[in-house]
Protein backbone atom coordinates (compact mmCIF):
# COMPACT_ATOMS: atom_id res chain seq x y z
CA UNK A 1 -8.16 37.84 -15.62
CA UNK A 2 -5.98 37.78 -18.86
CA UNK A 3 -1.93 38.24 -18.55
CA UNK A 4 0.25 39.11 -21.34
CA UNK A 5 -1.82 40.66 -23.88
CA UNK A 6 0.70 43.68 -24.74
CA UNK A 7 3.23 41.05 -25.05
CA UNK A 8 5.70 39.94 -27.72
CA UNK A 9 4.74 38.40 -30.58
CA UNK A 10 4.58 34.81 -30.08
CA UNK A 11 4.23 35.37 -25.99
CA UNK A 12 1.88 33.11 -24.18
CA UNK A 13 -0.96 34.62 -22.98
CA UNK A 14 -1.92 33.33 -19.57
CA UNK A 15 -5.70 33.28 -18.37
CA UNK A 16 -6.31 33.06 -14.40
CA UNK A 17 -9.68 32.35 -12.89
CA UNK A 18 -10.00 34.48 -9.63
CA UNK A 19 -12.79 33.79 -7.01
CA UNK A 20 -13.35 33.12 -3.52
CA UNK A 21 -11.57 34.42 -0.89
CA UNK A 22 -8.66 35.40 -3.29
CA UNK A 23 -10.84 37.82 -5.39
CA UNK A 24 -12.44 39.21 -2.56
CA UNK A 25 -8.77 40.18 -0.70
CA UNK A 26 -8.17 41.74 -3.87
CA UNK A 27 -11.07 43.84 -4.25
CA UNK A 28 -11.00 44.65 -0.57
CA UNK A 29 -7.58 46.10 -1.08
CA UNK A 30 -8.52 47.89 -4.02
CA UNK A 31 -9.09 51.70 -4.10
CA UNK A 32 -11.77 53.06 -6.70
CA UNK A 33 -10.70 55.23 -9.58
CA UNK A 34 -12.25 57.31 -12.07
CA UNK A 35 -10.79 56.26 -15.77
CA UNK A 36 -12.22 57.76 -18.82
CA UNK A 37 -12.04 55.82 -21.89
CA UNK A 38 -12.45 57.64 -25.40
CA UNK A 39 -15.09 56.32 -27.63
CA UNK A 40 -13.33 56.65 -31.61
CA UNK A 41 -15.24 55.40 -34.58
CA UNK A 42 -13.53 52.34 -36.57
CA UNK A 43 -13.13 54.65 -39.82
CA UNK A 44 -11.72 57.90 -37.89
CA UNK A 45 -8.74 55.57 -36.12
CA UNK A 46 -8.21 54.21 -39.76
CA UNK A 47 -8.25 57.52 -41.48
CA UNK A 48 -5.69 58.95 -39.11
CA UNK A 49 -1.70 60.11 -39.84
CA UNK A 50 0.20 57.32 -39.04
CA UNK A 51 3.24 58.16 -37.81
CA UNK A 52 6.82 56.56 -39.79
């Protein structure tokens, strides 16, 4: 799992290796969801109004 990445600039980012009985509490306590995730090209994102 990786902390902190929409963090200030300069923040640590903090990396935390889950397993064992820990992870499996936590997915055990989980609830499924449905996300969906748009799919953009690299040169439509770049082309787009930026806004000031």
């Amino acid at each position: 799992m990786v902390d902190n990445l929409a963090g200030l600039d300069g923040a640590e980012v903090g990396v935390r290796i889950l397993h064992g009985e820990t992870l499996l509490a936590m997915i055990e306590r989980s609830r499924p969801q449905i996300t969906y995730w748009p799919t953009f090209k690299a040169a439509e994102y770049d082309q787009a109004e930026r806004l000031r």
